[in-house]
PDB file of N, CA and C in Angstrom:
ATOM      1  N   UNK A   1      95.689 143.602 151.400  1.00  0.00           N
ATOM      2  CA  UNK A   1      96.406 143.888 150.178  1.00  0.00           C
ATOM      3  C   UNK A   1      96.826 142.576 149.525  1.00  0.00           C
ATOM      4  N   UNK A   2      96.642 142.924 148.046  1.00  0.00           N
ATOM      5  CA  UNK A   2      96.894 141.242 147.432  1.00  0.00           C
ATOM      6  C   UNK A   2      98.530 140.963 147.662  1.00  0.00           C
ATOM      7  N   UNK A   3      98.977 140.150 147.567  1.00  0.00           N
ATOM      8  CA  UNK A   3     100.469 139.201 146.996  1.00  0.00           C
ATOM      9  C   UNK A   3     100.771 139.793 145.567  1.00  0.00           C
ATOM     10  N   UNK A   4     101.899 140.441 145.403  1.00  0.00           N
ATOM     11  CA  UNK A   4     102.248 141.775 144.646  1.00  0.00           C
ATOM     12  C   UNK A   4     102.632 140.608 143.453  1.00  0.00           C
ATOM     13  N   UNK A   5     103.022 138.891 143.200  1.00  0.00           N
ATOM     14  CA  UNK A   5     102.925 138.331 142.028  1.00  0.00           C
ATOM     15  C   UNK A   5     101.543 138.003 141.659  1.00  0.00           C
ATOM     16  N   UNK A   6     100.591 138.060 142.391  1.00  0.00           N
ATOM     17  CA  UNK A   6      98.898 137.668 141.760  1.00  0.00           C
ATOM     18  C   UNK A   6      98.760 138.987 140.807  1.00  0.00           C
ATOM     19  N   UNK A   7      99.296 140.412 141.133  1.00  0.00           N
ATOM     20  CA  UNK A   7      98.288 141.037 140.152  1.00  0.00           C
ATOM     21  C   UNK A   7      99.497 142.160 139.353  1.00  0.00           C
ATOM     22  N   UNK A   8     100.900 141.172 139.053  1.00  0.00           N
ATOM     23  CA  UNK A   8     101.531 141.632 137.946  1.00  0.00           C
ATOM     24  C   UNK A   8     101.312 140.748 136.791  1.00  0.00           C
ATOM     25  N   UNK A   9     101.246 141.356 135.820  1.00  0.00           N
ATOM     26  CA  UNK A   9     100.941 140.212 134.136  1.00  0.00           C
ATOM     27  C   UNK A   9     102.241 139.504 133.948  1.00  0.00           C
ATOM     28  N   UNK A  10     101.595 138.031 133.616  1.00  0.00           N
ATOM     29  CA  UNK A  10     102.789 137.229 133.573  1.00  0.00           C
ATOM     30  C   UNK A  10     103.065 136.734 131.990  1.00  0.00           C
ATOM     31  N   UNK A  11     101.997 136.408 131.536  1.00  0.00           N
ATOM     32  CA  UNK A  11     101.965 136.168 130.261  1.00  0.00           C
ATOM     33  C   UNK A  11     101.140 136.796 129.159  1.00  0.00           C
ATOM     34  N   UNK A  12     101.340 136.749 127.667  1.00  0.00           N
ATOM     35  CA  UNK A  12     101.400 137.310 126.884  1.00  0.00           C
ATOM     36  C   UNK A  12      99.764 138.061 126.749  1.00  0.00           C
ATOM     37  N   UNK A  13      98.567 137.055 127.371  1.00  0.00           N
ATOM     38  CA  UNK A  13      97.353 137.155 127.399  1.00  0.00           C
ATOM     39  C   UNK A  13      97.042 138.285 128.383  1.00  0.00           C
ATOM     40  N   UNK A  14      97.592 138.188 129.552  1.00  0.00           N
ATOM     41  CA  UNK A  14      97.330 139.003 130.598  1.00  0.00           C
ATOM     42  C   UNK A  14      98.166 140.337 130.649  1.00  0.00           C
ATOM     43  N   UNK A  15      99.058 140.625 129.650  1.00  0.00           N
ATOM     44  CA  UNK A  15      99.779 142.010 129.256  1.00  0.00           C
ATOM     45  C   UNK A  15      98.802 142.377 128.328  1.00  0.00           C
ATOM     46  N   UNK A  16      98.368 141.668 127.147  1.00  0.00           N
ATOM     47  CA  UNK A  16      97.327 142.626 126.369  1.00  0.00           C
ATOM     48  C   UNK A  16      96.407 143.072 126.866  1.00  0.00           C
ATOM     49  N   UNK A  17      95.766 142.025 127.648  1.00  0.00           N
ATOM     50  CA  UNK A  17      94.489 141.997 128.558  1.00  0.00           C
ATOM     51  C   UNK A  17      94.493 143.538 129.416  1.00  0.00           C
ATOM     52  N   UNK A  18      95.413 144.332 130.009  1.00  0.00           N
ATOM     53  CA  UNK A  18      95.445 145.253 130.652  1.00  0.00           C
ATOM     54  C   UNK A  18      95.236 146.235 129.734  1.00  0.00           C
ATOM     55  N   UNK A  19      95.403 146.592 128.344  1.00  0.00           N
ATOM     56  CA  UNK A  19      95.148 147.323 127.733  1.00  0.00           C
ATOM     57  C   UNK A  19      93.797 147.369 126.992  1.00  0.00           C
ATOM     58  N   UNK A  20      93.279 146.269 126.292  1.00  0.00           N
ATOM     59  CA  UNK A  20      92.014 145.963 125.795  1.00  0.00           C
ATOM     60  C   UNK A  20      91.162 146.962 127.191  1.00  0.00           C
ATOM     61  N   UNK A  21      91.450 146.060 128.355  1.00  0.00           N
ATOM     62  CA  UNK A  21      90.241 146.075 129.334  1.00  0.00           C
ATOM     63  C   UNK A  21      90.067 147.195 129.593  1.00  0.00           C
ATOM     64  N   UNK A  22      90.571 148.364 129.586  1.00  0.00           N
ATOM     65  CA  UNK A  22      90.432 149.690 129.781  1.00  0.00           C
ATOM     66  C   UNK A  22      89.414 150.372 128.912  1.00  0.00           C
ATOM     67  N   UNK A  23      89.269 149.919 127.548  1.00  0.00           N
ATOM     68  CA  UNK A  23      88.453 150.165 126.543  1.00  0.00           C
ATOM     69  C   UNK A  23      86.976 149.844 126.245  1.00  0.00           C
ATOM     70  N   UNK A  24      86.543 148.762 127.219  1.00  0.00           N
ATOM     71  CA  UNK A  24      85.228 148.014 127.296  1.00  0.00           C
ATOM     72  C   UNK A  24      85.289 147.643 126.761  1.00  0.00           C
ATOM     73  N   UNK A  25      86.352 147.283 125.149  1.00  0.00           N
ATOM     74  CA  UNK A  25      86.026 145.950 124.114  1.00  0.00           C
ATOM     75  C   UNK A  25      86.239 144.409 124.272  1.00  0.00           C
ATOM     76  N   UNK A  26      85.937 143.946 123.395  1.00  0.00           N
ATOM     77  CA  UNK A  26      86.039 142.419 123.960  1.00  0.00           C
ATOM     78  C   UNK A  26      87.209 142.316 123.662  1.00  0.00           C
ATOM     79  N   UNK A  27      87.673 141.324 124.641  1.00  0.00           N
ATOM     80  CA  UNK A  27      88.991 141.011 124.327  1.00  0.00           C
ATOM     81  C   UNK A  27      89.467 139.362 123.593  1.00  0.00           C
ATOM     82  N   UNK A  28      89.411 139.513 122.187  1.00  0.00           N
ATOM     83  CA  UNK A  28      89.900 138.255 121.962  1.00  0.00           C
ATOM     84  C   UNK A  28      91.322 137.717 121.445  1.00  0.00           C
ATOM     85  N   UNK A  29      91.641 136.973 122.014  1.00  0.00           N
ATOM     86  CA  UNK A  29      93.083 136.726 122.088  1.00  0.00           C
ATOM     87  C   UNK A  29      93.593 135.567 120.368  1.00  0.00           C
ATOM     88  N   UNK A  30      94.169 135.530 119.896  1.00  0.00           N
ATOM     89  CA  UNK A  30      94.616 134.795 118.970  1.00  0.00           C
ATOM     90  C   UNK A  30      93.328 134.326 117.961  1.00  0.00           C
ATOM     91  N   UNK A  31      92.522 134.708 117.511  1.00  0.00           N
ATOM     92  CA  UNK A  31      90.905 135.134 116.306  1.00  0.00           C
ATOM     93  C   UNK A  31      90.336 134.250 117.184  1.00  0.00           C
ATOM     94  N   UNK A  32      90.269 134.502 118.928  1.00  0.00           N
ATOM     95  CA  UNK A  32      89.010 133.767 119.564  1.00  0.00           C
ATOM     96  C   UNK A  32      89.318 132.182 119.526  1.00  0.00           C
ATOM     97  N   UNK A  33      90.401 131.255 119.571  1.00  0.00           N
ATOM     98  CA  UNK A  33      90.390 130.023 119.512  1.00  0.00           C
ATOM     99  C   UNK A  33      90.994 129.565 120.762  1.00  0.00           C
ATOM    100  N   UNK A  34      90.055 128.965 121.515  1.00  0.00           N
ATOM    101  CA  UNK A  34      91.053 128.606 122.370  1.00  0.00           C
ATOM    102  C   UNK A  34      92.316 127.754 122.314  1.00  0.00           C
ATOM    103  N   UNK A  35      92.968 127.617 123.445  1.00  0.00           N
ATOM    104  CA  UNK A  35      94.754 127.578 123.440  1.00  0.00           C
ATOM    105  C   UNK A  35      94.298 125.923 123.801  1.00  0.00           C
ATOM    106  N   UNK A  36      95.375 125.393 123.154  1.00  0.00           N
ATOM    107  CA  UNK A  36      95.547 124.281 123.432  1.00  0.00           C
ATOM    108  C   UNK A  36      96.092 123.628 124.646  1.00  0.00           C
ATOM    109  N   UNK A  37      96.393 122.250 125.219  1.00  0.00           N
ATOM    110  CA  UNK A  37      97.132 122.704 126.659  1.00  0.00           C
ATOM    111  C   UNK A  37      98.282 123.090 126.444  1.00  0.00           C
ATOM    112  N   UNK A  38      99.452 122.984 125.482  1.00  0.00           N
ATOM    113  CA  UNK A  38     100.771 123.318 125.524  1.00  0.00           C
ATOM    114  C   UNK A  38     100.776 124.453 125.312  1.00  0.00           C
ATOM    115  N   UNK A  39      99.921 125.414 125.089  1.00  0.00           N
ATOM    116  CA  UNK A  39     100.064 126.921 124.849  1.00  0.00           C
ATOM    117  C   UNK A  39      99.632 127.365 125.787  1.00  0.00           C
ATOM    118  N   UNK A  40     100.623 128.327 126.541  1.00  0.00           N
ATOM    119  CA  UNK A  40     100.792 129.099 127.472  1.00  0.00           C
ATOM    120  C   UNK A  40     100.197 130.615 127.032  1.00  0.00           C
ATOM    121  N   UNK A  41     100.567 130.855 125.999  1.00  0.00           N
ATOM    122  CA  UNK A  41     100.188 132.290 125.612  1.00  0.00           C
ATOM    123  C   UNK A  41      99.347 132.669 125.968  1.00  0.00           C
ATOM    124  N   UNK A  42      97.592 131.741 126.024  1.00  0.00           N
ATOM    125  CA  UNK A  42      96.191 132.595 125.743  1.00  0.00           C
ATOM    126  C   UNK A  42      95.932 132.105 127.517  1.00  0.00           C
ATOM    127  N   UNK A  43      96.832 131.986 128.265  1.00  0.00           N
ATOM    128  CA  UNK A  43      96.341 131.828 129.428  1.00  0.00           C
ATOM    129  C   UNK A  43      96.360 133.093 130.535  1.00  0.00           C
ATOM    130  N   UNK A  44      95.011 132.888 130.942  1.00  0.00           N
ATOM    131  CA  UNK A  44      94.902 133.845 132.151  1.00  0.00           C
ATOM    132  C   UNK A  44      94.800 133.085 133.701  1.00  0.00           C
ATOM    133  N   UNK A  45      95.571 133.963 134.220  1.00  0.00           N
ATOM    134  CA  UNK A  45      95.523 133.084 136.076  1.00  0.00           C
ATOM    135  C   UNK A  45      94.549 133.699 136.163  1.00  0.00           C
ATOM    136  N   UNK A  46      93.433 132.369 136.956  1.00  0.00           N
ATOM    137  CA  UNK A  46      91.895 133.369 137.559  1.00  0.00           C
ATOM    138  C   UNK A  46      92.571 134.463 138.880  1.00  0.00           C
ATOM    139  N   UNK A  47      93.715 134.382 139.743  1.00  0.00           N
ATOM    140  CA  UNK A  47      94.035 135.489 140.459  1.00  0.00           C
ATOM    141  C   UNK A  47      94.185 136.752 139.931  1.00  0.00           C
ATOM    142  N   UNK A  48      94.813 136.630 138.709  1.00  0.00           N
ATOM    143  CA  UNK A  48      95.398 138.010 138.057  1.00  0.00           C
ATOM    144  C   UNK A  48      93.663 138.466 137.768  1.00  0.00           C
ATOM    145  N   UNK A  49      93.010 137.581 137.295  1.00  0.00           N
ATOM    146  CA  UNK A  49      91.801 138.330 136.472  1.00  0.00           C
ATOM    147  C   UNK A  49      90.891 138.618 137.779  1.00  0.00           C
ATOM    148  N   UNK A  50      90.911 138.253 138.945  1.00  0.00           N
ATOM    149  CA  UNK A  50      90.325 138.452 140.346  1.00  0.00           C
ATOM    150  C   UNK A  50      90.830 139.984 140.684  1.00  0.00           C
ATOM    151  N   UNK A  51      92.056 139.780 140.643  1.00  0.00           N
ATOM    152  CA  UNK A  51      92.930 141.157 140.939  1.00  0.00           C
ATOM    153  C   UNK A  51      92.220 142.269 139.939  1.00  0.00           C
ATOM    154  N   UNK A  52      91.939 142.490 138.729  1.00  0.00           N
ATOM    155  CA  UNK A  52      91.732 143.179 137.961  1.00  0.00           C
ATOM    156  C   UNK A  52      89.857 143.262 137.949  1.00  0.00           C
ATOM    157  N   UNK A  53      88.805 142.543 138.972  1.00  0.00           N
ATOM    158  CA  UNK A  53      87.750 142.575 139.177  1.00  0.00           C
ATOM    159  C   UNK A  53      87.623 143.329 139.991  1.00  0.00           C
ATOM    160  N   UNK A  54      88.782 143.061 140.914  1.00  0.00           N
ATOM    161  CA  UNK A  54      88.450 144.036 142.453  1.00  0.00           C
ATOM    162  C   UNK A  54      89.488 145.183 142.792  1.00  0.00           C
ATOM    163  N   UNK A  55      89.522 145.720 141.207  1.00  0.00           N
ATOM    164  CA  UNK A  55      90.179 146.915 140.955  1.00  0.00           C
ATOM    165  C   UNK A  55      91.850 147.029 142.411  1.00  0.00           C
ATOM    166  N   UNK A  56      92.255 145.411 141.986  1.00  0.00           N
ATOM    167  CA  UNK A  56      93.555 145.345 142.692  1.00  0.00           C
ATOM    168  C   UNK A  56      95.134 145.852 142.241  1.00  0.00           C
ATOM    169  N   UNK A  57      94.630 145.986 140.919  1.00  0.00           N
ATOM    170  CA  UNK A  57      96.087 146.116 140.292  1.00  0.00           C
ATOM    171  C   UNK A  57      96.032 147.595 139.921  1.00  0.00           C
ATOM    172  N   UNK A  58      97.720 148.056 140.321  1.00  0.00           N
ATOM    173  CA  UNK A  58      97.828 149.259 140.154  1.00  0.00           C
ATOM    174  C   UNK A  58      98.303 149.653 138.850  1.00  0.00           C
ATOM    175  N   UNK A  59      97.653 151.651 138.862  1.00  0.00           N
ATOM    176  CA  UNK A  59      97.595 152.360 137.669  1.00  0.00           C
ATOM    177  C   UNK A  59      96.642 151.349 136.777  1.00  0.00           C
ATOM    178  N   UNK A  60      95.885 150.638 136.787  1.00  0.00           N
ATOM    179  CA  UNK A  60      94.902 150.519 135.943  1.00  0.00           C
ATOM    180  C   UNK A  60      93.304 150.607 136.395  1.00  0.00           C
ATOM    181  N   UNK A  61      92.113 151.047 135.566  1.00  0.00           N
ATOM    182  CA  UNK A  61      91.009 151.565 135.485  1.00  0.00           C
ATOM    183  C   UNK A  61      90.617 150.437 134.873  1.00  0.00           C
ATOM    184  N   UNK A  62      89.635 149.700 135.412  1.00  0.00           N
ATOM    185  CA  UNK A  62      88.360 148.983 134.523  1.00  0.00           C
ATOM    186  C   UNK A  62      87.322 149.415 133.857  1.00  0.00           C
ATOM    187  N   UNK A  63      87.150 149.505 132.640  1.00  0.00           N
ATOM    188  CA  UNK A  63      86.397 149.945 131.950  1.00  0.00           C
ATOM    189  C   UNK A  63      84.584 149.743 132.281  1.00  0.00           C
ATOM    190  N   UNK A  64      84.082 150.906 132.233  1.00  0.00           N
ATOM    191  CA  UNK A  64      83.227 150.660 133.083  1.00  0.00           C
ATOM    192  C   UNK A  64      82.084 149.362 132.291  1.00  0.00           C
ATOM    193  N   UNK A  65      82.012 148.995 131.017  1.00  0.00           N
ATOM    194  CA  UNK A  65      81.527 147.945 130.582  1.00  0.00           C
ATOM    195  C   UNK A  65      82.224 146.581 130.965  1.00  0.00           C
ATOM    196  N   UNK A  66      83.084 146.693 131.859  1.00  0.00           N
ATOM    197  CA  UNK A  66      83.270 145.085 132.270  1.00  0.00           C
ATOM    198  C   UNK A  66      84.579 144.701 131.535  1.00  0.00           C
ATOM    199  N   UNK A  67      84.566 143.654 131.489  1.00  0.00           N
ATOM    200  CA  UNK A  67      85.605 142.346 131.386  1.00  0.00           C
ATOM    201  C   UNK A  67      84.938 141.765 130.445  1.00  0.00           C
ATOM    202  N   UNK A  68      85.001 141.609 128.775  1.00  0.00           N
ATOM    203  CA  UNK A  68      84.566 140.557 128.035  1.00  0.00           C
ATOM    204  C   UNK A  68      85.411 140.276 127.226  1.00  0.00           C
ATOM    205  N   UNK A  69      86.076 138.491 127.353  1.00  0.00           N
ATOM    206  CA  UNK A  69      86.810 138.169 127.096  1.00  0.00           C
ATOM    207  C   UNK A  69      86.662 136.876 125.999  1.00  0.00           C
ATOM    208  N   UNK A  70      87.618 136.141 124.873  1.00  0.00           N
ATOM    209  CA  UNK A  70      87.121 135.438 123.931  1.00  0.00           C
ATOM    210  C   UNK A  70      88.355 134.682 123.651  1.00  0.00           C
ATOM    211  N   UNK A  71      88.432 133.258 123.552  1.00  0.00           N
ATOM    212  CA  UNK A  71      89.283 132.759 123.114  1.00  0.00           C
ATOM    213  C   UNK A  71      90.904 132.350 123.731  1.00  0.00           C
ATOM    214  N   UNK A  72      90.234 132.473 125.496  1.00  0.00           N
ATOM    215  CA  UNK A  72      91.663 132.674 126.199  1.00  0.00           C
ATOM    216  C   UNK A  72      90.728 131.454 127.481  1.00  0.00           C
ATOM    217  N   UNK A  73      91.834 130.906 128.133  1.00  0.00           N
ATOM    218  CA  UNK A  73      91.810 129.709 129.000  1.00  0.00           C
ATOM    219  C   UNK A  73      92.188 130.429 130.805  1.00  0.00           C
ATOM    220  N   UNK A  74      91.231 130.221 131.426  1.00  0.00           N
ATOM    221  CA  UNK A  74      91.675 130.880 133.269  1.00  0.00           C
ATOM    222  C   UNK A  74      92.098 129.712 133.712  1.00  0.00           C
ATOM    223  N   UNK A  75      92.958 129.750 133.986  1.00  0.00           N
ATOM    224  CA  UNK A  75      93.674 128.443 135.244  1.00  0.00           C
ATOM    225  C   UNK A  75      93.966 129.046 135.831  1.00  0.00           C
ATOM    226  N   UNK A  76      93.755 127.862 137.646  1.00  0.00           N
ATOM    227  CA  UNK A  76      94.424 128.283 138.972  1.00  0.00           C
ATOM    228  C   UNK A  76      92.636 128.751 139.522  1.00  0.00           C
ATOM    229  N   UNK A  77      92.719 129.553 140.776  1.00  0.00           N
ATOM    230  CA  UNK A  77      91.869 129.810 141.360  1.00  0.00           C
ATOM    231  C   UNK A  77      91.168 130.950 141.614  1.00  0.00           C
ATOM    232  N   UNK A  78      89.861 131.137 141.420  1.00  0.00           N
ATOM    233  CA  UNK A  78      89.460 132.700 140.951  1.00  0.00           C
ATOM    234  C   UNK A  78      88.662 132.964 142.347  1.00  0.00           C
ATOM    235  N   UNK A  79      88.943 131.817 143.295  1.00  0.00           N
ATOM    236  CA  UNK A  79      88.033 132.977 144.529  1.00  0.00           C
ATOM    237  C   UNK A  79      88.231 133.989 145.254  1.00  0.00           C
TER     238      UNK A  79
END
C-alpha cells in the first residue's frame, strides 16, 4: 500500500488533474505553457502521477484513454 501523502493532491495541478483524468481529455494546465521554476502551480509529483497510473488513489477511476497531459512540469521520482 502506497504512503497515504504520495497519492493525496497537493497542488493546484494535481487537484484539477483528478478531475480532467476521469474524462480521457487532455489535460492542459494554464493554455499549455509550461511553469516556470518559481511556479508551483503547474507542478505534478511524478509519485502522485505514479499513484494515479497504478490506480493507487482512492475513489478515483482512470479514464480508460489514459493520462494526456500539456503544459505542466513532474518533479521528484516516478519509479
Amino acid at each position: 500500500m502506497m504512503d497515504k501523502s504520495l497519492i493525496t493532491p497537493e497542488t493546484p495541478a494535481e487537484i484539477e488533474l483528478l478531475s480532467v483524468a476521469k474524462t480521457g481529455e487532455i489535460y492542459t494546465f494554464d493554455k499549455g505553457i509550461l511553469p516556470v521554476d518559481a511556479d508551483t502551480n503547474g507542478i505534478i509529483r511524478g509519485t502522485f502521477l505514479r499513484a494515479i497510473l497504478l490506480d493507487a488513489v482512492p475513489d478515483f477511476k482512470l479514464h480508460e484513454k489514459g493520462l494526456r497531459l500539456k503544459g505542466l512540469r513532474i518533479e521528484g521520482t516516478f519509479d
